[in-house]
N, C-alpha and C. Protein backbone atom coordinates (compact mmCIF):
# COMPACT_ATOMS: atom_id res chain seq x y z
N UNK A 1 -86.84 -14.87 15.34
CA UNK A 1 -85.41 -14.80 15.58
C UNK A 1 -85.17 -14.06 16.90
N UNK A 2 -84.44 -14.72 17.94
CA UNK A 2 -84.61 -14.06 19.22
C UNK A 2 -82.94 -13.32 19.03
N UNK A 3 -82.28 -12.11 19.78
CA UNK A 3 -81.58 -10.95 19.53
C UNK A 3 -81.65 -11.26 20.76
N UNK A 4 -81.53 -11.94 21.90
CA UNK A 4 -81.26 -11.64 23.42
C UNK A 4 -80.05 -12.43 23.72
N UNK A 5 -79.53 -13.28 22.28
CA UNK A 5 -77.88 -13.62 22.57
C UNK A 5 -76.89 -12.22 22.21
N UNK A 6 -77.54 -11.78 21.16
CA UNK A 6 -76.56 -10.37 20.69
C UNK A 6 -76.03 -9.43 21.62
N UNK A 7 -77.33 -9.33 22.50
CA UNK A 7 -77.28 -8.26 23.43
C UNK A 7 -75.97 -8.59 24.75
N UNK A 8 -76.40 -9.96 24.74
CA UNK A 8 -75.60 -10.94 25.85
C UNK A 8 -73.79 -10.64 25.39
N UNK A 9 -73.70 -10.63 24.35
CA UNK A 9 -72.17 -10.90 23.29
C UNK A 9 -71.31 -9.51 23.13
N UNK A 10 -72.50 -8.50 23.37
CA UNK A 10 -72.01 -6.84 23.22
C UNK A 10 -71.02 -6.81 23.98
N UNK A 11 -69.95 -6.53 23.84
CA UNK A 11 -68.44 -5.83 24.83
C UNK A 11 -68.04 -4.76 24.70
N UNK A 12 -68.94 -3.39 24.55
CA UNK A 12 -67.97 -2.34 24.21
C UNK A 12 -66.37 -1.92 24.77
N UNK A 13 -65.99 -2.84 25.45
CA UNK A 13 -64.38 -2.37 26.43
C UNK A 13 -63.55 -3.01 25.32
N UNK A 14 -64.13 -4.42 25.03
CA UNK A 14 -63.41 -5.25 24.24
C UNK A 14 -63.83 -4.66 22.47
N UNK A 15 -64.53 -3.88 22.06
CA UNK A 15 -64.83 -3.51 20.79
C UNK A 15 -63.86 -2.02 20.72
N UNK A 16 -64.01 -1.61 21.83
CA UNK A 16 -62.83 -0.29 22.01
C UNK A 16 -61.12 -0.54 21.58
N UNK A 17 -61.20 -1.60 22.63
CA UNK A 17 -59.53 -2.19 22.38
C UNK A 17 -59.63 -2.76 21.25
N UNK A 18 -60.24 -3.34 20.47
CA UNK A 18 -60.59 -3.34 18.76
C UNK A 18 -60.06 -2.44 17.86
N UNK A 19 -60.63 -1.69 18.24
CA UNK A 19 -60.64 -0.23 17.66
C UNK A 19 -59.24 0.14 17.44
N UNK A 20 -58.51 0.64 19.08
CA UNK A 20 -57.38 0.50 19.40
C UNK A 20 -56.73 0.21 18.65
N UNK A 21 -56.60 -1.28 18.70
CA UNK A 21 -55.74 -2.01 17.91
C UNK A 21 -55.53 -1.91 16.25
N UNK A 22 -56.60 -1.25 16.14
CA UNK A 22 -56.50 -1.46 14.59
C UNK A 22 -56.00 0.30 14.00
N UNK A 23 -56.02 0.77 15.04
CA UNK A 23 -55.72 2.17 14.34
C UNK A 23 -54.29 2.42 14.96
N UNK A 24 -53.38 1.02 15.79
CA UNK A 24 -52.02 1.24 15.85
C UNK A 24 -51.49 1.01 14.51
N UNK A 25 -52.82 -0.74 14.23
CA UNK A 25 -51.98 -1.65 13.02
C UNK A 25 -52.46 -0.45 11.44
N UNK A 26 -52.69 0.68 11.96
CA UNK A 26 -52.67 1.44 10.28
C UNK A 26 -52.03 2.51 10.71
N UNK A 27 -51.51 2.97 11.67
CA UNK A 27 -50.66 3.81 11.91
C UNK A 27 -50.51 4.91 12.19
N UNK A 28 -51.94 5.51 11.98
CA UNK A 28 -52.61 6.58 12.64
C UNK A 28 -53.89 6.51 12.95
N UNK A 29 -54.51 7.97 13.91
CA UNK A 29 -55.67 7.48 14.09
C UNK A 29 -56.69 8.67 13.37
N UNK A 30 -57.11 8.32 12.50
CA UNK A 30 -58.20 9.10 11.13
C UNK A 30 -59.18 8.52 11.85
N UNK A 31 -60.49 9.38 10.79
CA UNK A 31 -61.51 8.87 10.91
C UNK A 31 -61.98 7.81 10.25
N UNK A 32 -61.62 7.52 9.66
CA UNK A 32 -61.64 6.45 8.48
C UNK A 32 -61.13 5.04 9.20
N UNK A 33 -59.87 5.30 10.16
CA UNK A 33 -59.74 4.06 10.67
C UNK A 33 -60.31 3.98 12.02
N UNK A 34 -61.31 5.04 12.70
CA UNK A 34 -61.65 4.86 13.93
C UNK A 34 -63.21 3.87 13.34
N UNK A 35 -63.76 4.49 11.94
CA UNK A 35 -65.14 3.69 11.90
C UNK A 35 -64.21 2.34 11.09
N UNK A 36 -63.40 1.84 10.46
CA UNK A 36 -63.04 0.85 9.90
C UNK A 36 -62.93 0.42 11.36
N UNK A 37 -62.05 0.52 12.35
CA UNK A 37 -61.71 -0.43 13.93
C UNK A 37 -62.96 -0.60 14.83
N UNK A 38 -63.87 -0.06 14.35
CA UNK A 38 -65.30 -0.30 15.14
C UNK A 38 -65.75 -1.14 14.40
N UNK A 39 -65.86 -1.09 12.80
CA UNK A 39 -66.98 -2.21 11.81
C UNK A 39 -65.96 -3.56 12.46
N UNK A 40 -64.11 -3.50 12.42
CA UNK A 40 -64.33 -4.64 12.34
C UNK A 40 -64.12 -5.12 14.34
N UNK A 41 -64.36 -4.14 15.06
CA UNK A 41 -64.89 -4.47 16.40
C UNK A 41 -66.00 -5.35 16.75
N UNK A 42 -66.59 -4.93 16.07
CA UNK A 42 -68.50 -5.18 16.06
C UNK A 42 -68.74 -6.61 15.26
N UNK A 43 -68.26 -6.80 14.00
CA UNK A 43 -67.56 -8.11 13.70
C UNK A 43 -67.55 -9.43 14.07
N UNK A 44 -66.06 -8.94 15.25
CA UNK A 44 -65.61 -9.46 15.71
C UNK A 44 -66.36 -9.81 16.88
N UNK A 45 -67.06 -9.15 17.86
CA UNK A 45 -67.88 -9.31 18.60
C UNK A 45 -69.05 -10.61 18.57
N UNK A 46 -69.75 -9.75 17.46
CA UNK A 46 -70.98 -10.05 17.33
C UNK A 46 -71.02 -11.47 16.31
N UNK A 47 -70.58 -11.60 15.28
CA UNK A 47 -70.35 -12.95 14.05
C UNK A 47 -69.53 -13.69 14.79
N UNK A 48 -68.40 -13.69 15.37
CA UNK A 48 -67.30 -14.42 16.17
C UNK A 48 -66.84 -14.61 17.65
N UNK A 49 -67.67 -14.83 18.15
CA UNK A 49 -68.39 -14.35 19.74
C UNK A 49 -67.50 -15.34 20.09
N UNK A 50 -66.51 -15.57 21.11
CA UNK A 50 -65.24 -15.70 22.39
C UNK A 50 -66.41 -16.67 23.20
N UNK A 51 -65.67 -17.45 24.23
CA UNK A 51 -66.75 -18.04 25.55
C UNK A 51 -66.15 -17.36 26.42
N UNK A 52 -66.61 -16.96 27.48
CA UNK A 52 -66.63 -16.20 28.86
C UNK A 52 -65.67 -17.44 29.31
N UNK A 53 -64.39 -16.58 29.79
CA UNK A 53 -63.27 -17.08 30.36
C UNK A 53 -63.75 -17.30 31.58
N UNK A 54 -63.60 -18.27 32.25
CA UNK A 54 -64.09 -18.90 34.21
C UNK A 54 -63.27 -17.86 35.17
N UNK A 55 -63.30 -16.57 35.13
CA UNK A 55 -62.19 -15.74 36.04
C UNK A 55 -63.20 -15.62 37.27
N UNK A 56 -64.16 -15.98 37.81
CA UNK A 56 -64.27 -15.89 39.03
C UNK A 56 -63.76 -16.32 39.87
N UNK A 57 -63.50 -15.26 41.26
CA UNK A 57 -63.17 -15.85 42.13
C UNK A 57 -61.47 -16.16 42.11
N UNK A 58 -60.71 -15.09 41.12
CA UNK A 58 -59.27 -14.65 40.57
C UNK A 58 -59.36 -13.36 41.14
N UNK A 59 -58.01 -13.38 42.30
CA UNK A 59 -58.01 -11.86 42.84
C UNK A 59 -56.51 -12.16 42.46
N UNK A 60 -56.26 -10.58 42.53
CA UNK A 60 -54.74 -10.24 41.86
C UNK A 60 -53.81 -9.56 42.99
N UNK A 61 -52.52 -10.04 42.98
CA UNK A 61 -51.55 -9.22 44.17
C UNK A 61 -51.09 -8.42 42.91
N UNK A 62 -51.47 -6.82 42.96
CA UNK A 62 -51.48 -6.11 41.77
C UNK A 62 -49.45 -5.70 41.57
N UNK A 63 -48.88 -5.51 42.93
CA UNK A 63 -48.04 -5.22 43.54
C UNK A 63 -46.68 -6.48 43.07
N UNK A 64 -46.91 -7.80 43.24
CA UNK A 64 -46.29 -8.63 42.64
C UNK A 64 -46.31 -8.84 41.30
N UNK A 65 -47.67 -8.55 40.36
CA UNK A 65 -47.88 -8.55 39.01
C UNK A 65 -46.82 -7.39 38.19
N UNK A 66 -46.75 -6.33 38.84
CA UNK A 66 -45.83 -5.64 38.56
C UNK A 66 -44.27 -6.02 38.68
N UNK A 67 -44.16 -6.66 39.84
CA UNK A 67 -42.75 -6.89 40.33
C UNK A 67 -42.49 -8.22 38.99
N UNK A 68 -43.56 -8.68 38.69
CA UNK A 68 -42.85 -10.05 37.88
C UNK A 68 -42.68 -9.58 36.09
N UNK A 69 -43.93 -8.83 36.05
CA UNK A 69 -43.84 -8.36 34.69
C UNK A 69 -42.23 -7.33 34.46
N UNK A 70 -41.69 -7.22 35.09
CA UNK A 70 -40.58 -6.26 35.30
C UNK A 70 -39.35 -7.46 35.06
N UNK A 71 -39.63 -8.09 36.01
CA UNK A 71 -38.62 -9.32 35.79
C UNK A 71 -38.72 -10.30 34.81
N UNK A 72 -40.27 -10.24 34.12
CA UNK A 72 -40.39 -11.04 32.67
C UNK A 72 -39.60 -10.45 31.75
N UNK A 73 -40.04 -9.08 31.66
CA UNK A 73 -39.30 -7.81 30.69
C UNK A 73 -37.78 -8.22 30.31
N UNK A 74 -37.24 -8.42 31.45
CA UNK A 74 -35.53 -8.46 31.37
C UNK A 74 -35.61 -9.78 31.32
N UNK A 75 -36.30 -10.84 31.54
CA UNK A 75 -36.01 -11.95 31.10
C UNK A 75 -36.69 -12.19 29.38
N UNK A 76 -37.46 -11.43 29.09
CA UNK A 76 -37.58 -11.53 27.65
C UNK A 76 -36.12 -10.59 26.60
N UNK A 77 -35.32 -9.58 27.45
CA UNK A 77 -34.46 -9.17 26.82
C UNK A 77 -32.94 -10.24 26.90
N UNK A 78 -32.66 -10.59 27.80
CA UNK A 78 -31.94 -12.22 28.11
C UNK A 78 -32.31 -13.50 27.26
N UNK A 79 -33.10 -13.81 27.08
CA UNK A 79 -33.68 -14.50 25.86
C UNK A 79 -33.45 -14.29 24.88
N UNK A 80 -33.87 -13.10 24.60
CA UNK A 80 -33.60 -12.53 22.97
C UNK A 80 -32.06 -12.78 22.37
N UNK A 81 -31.51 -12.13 23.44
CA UNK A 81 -29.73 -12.24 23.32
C UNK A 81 -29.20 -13.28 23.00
N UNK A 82 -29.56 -14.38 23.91
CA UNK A 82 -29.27 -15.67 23.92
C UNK A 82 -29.80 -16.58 22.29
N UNK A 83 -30.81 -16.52 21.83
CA UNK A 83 -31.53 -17.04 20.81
C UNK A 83 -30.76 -16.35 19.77
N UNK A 84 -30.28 -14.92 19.76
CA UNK A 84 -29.51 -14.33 18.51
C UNK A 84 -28.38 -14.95 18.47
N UNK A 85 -27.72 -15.14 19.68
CA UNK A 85 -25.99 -15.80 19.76
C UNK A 85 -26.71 -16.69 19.41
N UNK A 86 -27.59 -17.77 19.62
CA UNK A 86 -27.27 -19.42 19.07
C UNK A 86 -27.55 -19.31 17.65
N UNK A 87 -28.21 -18.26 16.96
CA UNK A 87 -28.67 -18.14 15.66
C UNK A 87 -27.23 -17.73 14.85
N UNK A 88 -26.28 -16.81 15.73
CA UNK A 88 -25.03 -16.71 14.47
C UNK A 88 -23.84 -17.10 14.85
N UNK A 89 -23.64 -17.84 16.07
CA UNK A 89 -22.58 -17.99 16.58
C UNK A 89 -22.06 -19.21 15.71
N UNK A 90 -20.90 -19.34 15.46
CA UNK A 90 -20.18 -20.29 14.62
C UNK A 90 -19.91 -21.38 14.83
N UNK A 91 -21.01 -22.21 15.39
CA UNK A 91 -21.19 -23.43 15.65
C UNK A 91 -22.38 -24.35 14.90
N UNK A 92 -22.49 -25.57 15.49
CA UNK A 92 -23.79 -26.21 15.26
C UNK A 92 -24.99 -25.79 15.93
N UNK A 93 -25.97 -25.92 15.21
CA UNK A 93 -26.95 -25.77 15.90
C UNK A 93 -26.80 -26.47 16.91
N UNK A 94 -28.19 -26.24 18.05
CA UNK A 94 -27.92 -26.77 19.68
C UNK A 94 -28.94 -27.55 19.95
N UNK A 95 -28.60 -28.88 20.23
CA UNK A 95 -29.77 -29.91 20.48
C UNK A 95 -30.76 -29.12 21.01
N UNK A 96 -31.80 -29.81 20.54
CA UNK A 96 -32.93 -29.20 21.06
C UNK A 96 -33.81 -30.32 22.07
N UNK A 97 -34.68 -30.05 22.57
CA UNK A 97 -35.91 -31.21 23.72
C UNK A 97 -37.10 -31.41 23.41
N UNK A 98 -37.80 -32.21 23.62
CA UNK A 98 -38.99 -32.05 23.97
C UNK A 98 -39.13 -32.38 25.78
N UNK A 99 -40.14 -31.75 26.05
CA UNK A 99 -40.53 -32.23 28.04
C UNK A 99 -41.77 -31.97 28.21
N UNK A 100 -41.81 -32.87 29.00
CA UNK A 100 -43.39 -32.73 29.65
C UNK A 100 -43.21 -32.44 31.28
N UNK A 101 -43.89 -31.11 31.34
CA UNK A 101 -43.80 -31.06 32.57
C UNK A 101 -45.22 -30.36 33.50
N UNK A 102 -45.19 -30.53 34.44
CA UNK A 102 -46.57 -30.60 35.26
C UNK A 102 -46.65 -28.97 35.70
N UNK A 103 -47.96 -28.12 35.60
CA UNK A 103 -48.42 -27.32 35.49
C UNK A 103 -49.19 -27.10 36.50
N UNK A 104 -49.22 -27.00 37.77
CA UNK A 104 -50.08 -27.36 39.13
C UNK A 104 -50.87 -25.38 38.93
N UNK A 105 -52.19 -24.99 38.46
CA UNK A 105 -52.65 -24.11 38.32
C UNK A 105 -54.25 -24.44 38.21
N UNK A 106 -54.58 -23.84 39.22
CA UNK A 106 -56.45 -24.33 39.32
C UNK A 106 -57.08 -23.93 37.81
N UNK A 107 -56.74 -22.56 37.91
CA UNK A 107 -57.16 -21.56 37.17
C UNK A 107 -57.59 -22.33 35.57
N UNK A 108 -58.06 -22.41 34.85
CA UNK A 108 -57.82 -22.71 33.12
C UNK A 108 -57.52 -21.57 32.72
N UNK A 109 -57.92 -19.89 33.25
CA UNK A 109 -57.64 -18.43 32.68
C UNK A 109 -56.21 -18.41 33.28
N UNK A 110 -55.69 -18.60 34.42
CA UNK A 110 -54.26 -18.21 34.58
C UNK A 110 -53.27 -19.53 33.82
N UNK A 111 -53.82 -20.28 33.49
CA UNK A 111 -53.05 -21.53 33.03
C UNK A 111 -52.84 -21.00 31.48
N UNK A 112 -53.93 -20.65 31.18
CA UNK A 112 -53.86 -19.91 29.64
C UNK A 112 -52.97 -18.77 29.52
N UNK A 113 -52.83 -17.73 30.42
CA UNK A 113 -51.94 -16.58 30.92
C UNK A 113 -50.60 -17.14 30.84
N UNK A 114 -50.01 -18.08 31.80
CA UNK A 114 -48.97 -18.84 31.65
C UNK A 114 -48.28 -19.24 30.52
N UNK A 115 -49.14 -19.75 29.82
CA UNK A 115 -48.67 -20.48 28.67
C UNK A 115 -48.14 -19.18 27.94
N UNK A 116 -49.61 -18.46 27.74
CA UNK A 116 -48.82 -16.99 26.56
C UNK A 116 -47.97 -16.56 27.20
N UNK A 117 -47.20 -16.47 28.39
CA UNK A 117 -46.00 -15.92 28.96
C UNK A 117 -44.59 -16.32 28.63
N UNK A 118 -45.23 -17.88 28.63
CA UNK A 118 -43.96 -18.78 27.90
C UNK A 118 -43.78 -19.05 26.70
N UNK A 119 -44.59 -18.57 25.95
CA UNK A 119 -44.77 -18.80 24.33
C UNK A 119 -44.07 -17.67 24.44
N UNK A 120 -44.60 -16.00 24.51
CA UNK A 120 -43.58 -15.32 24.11
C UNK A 120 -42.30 -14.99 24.46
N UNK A 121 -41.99 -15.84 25.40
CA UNK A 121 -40.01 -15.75 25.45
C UNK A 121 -39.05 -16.46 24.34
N UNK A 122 -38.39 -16.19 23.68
CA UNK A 122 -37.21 -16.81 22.97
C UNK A 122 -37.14 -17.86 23.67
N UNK A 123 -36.99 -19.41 22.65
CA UNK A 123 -36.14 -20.47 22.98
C UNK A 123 -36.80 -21.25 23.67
N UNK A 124 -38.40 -21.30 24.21
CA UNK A 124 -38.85 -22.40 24.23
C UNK A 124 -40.64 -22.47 23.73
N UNK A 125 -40.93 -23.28 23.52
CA UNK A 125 -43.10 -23.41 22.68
C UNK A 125 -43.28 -24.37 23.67
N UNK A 126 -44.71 -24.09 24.13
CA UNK A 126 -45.30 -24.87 24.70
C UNK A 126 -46.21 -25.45 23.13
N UNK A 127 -45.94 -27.10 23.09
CA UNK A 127 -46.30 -27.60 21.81
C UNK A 127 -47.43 -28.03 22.12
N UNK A 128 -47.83 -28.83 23.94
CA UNK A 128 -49.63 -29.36 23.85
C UNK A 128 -49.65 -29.06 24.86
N UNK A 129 -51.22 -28.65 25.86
CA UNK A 129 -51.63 -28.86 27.19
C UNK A 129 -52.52 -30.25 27.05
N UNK A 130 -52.30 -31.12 28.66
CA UNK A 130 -53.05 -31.72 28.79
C UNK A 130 -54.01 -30.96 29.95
N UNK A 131 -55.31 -30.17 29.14
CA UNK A 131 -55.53 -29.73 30.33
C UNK A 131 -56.53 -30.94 31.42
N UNK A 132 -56.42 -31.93 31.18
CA UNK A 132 -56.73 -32.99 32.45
C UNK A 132 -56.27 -32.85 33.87
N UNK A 133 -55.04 -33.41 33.21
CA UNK A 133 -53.65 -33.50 33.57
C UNK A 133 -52.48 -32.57 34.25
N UNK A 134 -53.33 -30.94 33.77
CA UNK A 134 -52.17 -30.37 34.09
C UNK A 134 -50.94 -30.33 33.55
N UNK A 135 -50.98 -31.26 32.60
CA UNK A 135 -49.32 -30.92 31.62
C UNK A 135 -48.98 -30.57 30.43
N UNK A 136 -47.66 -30.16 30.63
CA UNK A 136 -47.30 -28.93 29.20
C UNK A 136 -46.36 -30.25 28.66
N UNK A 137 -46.59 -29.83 27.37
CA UNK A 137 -45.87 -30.35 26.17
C UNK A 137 -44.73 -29.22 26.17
N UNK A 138 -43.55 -29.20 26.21
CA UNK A 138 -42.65 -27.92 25.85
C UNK A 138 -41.41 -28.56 24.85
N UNK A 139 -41.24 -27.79 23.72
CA UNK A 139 -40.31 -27.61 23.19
C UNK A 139 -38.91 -26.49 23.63
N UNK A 140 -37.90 -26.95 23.96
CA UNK A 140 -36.50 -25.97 24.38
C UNK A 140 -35.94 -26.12 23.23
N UNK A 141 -35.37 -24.98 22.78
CA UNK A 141 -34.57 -24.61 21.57
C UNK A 141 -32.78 -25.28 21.81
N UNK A 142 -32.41 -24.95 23.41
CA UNK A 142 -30.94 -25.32 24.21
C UNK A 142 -31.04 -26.37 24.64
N UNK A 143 -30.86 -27.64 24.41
CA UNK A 143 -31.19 -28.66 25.28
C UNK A 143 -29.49 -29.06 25.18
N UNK A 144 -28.23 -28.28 24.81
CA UNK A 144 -26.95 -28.94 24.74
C UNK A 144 -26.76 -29.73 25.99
N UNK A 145 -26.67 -29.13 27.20
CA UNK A 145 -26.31 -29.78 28.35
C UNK A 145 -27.55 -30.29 29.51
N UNK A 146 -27.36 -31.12 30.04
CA UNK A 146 -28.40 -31.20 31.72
C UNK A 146 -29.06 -29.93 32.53
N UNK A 147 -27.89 -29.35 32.39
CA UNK A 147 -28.34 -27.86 33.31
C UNK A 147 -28.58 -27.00 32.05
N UNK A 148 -28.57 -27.24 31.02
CA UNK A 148 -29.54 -26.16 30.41
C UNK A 148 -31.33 -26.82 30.68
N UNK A 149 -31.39 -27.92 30.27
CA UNK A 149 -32.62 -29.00 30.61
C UNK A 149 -33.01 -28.31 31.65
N UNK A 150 -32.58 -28.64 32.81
CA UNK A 150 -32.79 -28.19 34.25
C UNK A 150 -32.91 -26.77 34.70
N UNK A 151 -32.35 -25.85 33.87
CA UNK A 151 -32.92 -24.90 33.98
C UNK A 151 -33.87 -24.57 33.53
N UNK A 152 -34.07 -24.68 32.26
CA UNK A 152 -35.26 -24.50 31.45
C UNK A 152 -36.71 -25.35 32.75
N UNK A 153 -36.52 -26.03 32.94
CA UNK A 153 -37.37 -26.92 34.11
C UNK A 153 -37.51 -25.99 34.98
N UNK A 154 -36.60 -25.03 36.16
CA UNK A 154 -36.68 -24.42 36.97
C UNK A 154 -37.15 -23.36 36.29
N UNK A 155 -37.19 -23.01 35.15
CA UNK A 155 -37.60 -21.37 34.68
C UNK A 155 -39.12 -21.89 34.58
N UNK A 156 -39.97 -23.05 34.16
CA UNK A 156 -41.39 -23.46 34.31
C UNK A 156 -41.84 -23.63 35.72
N UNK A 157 -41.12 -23.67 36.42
CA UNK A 157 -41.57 -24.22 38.23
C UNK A 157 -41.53 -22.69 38.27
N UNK A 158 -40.68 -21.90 37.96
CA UNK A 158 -40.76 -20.32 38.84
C UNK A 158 -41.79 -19.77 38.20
N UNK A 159 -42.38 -19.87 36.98
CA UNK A 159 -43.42 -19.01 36.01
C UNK A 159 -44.85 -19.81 37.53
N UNK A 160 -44.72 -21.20 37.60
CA UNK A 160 -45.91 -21.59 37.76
C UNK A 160 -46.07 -20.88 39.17
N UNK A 161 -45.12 -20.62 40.13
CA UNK A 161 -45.00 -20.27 40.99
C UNK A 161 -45.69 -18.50 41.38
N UNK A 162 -44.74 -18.22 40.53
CA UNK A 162 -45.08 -16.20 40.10
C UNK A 162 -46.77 -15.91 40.03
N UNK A 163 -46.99 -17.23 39.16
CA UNK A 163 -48.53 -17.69 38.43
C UNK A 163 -49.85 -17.47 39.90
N UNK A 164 -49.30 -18.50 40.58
CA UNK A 164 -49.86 -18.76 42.21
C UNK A 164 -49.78 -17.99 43.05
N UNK A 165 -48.94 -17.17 43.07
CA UNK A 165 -48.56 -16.09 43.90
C UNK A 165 -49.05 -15.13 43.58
N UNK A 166 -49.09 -14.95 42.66
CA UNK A 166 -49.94 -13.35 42.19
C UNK A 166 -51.41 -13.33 41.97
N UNK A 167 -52.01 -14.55 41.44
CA UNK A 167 -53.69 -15.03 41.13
C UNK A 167 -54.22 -15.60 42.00
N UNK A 168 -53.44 -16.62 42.63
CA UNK A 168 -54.42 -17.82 43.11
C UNK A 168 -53.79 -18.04 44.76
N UNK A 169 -53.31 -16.81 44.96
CA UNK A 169 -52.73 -17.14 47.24
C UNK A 169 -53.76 -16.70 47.87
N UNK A 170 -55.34 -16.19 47.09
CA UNK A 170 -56.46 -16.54 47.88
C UNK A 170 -56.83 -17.99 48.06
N UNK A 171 -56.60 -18.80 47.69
CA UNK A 171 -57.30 -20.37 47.79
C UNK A 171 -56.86 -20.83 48.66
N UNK A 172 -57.56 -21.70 49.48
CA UNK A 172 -56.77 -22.18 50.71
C UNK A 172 -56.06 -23.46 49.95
C-alpha cells in the first residue's frame, strides 16, 4: 500500500480553517471542539481529498479586490431589501427568467469565484455552466419589466468585468 498520495493530500492551512470552522459552528472554542474540528479536518482531508484548483499564473490587484468586495457588501445589502419587499409587498408575485448569458473568464478558479458571488446575492441562481462555452444558465427572481432583464444582464457584464480586472489584467 503506497502512503505517498496521503502525504501529497495533507493541507494543514486548509485542516486549520476546518478546525476554525467547526468551533464557530459549536460556538465556542473548548478543547473538545478544537480535537473534534481537527478529527473532522483530517477527514475531510485525507478520505475526501478536493482536486488542486488550476490557480497558476492568477495574480491579484489586492487594492481593487477590496474596492469591489466593499461594493459587493452594499450590493448584497440592496438585494436583500429588494427580495424582502417582493416577498411582502401586496402584490403578485414577479415574473421571473431564465437567461443565458456569456461568461468571457479564462480562469475555471475565477469563473468558479464568480459564480459563488452571484449565487450569494438575493434574486438571482446561476442554474448551469457551460463550461465549454463559457455560459451561465441564470435564473432572475424580477424579470417584471425589460430593464429589470437588462439590468440584471448589466449586473453579470460588471461582475465579469470586476472578475478580469482584479485576476486576470495580467494576460495579454
Amino acid at each position: 500500500m503506497k502512503f505517498s498520495g496521503i502525504r501529497h493530500r495533507f493541507r494543514p492551512w486548509f485542516i486549520a480553517w476546518i478546525t476554525a470552522m467547526w468551533c464557530l459552528l459549536m460556538g465556542e472554542v473548548t478543547v473538545a471542539n478544537l480535537v473534534g474540528g481537527l478529527l473532522v479536518g483530517l477527514f475531510v482531508v485525507l478520505a475526501l481529498p478536493l482536486p488542486k484548483m488550476p490557480i497558476s499564473g492568477v495574480k491579484v490587484s489586492w487594492g481593487k479586490l477590496v474596492l469591489f468586495m466593499l461594493h459587493w457588501t452594499w450590493d448584497l445589502f440592496h438585494a436583500s431589501l429588494k427580495v424582502g419587499w417582493l416577498a411582502v409587498r401586496p402584490q403578485e408575485p414577479p415574473k421571473t427568467a431564465i437567461l443565458e448569458l456569456p461568461m468571457r473568464l479564462d480562469s475555471e478558479f475565477i469563473l468558479s469565484l464568480a459564480v459563488s458571488l452571484y449565487n450569494l446575492q438575493p434574486g438571482g441562481t446561476v442554474t448551469d455552466i457551460d463550461i465549454a462555452n463559457r455560459m451561465l444558465t441564470i435564473h432572475i427572481l424580477d424579470a417584471a419589466s425589460e430593464a429589470e432583464i437588462e439590468k440584471e444582464v448589466a449586473n453579470v457584464a460588471q461582475l465579469e468585468a470586476s472578475m478580469i480586472e482584479i485576476f486576470e489584467r495580467s494576460h495579454p
